[in-house]
C-alpha atoms as a PDB file:
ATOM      1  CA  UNK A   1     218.424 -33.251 -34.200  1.00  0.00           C
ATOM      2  CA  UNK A   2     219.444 -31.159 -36.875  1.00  0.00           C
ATOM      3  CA  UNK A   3     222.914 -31.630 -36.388  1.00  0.00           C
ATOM      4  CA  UNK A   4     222.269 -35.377 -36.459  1.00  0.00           C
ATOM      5  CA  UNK A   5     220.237 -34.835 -39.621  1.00  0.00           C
ATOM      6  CA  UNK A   6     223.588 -33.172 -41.592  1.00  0.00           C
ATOM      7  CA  UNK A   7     225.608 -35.869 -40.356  1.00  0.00           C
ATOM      8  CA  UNK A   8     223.369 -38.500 -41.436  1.00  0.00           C
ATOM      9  CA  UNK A   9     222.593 -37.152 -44.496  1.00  0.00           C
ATOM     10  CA  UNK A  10     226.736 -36.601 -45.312  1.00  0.00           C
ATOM     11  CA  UNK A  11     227.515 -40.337 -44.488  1.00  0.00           C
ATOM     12  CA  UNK A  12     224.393 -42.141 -45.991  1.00  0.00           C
ATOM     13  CA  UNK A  13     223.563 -39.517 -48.683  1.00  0.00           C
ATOM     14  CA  UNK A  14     220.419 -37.408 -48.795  1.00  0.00           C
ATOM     15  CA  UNK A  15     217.895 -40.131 -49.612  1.00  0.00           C
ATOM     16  CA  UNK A  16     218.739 -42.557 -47.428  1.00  0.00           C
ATOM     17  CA  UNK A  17     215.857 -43.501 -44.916  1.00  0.00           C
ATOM     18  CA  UNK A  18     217.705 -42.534 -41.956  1.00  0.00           C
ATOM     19  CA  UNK A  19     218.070 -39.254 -43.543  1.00  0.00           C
ATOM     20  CA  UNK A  20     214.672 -39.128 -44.450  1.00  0.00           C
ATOM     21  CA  UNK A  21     213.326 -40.454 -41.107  1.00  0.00           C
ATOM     22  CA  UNK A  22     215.553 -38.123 -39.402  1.00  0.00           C
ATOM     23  CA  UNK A  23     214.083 -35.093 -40.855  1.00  0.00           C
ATOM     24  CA  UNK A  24     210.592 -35.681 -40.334  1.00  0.00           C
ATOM     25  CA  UNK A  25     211.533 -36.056 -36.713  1.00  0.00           C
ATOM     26  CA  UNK A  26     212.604 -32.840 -37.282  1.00  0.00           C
ATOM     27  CA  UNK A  27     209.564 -32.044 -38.787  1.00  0.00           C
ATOM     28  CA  UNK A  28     207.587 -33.226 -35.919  1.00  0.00           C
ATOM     29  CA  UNK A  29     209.886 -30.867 -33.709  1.00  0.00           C
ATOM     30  CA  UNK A  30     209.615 -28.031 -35.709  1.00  0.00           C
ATOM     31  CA  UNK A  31     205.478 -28.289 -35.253  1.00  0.00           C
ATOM     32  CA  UNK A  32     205.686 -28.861 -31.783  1.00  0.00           C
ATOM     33  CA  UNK A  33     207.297 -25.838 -31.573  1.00  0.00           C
ATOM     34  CA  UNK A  34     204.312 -24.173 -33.758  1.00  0.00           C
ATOM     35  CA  UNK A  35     206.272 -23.837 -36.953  1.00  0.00           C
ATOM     36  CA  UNK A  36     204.142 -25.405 -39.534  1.00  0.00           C
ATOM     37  CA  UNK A  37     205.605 -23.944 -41.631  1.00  0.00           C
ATOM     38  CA  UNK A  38     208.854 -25.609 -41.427  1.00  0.00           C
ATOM     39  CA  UNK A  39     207.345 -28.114 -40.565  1.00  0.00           C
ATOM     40  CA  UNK A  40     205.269 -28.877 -43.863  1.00  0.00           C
ATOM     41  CA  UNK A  41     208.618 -27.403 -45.798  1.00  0.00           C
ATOM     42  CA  UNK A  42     210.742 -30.485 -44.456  1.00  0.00           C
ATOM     43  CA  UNK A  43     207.608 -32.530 -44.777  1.00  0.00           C
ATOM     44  CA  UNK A  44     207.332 -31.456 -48.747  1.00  0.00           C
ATOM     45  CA  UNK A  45     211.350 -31.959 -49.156  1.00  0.00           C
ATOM     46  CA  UNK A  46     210.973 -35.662 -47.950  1.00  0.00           C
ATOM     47  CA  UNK A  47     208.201 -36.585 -49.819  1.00  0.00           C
ATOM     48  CA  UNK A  48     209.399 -35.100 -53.015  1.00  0.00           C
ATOM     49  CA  UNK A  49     212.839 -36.767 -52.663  1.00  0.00           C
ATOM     50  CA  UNK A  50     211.416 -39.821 -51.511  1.00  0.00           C
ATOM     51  CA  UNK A  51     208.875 -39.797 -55.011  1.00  0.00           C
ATOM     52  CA  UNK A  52     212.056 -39.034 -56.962  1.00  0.00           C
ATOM     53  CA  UNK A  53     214.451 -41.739 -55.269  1.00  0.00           C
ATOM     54  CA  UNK A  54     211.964 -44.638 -55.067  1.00  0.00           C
ATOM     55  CA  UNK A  55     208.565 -43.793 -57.020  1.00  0.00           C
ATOM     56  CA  UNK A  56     205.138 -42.850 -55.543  1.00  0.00           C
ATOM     57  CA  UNK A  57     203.757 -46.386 -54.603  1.00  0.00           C
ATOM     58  CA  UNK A  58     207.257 -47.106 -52.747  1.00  0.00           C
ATOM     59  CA  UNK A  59     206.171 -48.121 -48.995  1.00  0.00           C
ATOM     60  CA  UNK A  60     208.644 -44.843 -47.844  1.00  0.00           C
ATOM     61  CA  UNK A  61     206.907 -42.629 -50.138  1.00  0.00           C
ATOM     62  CA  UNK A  62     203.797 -44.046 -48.553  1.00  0.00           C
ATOM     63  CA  UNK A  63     204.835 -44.146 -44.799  1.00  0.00           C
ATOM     64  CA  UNK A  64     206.124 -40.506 -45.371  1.00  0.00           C
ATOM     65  CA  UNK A  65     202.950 -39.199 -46.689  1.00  0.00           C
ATOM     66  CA  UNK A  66     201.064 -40.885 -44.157  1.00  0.00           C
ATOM     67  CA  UNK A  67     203.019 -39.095 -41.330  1.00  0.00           C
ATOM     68  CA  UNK A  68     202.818 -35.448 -42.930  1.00  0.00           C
ATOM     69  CA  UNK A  69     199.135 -36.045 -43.646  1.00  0.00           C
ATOM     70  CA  UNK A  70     198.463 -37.133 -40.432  1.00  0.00           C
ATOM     71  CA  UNK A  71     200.555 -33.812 -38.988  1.00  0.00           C
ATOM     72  CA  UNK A  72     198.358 -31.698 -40.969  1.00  0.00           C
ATOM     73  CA  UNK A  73     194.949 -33.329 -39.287  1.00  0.00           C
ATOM     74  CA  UNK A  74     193.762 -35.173 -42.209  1.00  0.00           C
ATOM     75  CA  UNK A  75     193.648 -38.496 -40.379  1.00  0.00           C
ATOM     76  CA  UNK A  76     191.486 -40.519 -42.764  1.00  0.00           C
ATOM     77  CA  UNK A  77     194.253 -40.199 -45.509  1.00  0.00           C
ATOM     78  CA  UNK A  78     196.774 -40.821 -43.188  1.00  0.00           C
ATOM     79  CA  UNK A  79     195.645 -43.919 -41.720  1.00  0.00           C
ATOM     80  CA  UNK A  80     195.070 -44.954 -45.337  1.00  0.00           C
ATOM     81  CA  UNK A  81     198.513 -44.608 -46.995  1.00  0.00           C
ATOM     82  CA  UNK A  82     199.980 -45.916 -43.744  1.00  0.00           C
ATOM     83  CA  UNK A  83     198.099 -49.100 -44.725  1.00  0.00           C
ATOM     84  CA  UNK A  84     198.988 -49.181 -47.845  1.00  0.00           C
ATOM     85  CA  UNK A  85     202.574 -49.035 -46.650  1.00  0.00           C
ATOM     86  CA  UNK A  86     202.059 -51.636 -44.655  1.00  0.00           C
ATOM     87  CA  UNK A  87     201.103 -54.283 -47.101  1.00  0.00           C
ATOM     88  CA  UNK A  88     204.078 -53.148 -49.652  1.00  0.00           C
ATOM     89  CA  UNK A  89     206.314 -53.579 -46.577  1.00  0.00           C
ATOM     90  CA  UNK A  90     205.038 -57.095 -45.567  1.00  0.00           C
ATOM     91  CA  UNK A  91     205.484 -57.939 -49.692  1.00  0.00           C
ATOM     92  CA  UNK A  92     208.804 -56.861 -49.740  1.00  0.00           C
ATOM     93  CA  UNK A  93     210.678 -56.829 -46.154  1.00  0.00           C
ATOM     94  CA  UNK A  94     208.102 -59.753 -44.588  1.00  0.00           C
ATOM     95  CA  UNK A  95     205.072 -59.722 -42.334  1.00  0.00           C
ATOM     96  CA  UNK A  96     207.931 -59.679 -39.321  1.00  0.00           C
ATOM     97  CA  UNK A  97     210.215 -57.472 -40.253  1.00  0.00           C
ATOM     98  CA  UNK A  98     211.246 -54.369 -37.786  1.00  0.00           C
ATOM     99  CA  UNK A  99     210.665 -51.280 -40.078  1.00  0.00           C
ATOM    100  CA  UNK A 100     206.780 -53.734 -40.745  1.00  0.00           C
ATOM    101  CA  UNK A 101     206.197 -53.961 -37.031  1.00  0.00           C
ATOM    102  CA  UNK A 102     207.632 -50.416 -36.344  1.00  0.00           C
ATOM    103  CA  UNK A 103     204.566 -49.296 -39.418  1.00  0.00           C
ATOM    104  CA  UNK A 104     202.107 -51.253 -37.225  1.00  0.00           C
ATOM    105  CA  UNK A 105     202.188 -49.885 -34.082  1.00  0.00           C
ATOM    106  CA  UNK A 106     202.057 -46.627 -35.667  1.00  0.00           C
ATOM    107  CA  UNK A 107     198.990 -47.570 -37.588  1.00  0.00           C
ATOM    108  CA  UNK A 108     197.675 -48.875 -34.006  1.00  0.00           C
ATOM    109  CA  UNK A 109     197.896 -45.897 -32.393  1.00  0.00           C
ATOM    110  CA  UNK A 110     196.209 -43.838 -34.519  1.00  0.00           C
ATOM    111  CA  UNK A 111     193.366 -45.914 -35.288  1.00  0.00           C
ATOM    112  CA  UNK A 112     192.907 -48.486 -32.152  1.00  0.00           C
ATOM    113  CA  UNK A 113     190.665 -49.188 -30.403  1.00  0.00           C
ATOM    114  CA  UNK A 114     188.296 -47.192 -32.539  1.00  0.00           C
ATOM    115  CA  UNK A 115     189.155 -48.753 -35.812  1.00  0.00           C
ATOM    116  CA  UNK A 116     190.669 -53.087 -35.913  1.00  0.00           C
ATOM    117  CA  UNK A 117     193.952 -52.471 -37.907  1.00  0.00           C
ATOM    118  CA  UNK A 118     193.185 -56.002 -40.095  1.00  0.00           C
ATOM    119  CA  UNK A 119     190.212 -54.460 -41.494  1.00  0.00           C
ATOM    120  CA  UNK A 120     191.955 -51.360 -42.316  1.00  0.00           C
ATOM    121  CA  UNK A 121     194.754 -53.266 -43.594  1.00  0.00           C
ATOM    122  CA  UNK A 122     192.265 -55.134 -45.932  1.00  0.00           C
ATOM    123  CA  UNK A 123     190.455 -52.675 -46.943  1.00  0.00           C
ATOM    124  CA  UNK A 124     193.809 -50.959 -47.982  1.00  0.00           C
ATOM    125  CA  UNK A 125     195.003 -54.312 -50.009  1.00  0.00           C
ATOM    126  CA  UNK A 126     191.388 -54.304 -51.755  1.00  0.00           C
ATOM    127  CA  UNK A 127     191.988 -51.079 -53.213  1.00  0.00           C
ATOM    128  CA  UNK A 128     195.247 -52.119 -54.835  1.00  0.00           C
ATOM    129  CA  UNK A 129     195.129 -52.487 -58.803  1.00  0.00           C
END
């Protein structure tokens, strides 16, 4: 993976989202392994260059952030910005768009059948200024 990651990030350029997605799949490695602290490191690098790159209300920003928080256990936050995400993506990519169905099912299986993801996807879109 982290091979793949330099490659990626030399032909696309460091921000680009398979970069990005690429190393928090390392990320996710890296804890498996029980390095959090790695882990969070990578996890801090993508959010801060996804913040610079596309703001802090970007969906990426968002879906990022959701993942790390959810990494680190705090579930309630994660679920939240992942929704969040989710309506910014269906704005600007479309209700039916891959990377806005690939956002669902992650929102799905962290909340389902517990939680209905259209009432945490509302609640989410009633917070928005």
């Amino acid at each position: 993976c982290l091979q793949t990651l330099e490659g990626t990030s030399k032909m696309h350029g460091p921000t680009h989202f398979k970069t990005l997605s690429l190393k928090q799949q390392l990320a996710t490695i890296y804890k498996g392994l029980g390095d959090d602290n790695k882990a969070e490191k990578l996890d801090n690098e993508t959010i801060d260059e996804c913040t610079r790159t596309f703001g802090s209300d970007h969906p990426y920003t968002l879906k990022f952030t959701a993942v790390a928080q959810r990494r680190q256990g705090n579930d309630a936050e994660a679920i939240k910005l992942m929704a969040q995400a989710i309506n910014k993506e269906e704005v600007l990519l479309g209700a039916f768009h891959d990377e806005t169905l690939a956002s669902v099912r992650i929102l799905r299986l962290w909340c389902e059948p517990e939680r209905d993801i259209v009432d945490i996807l509302l609640e989410a879109e009633a917070d928005c200024p």
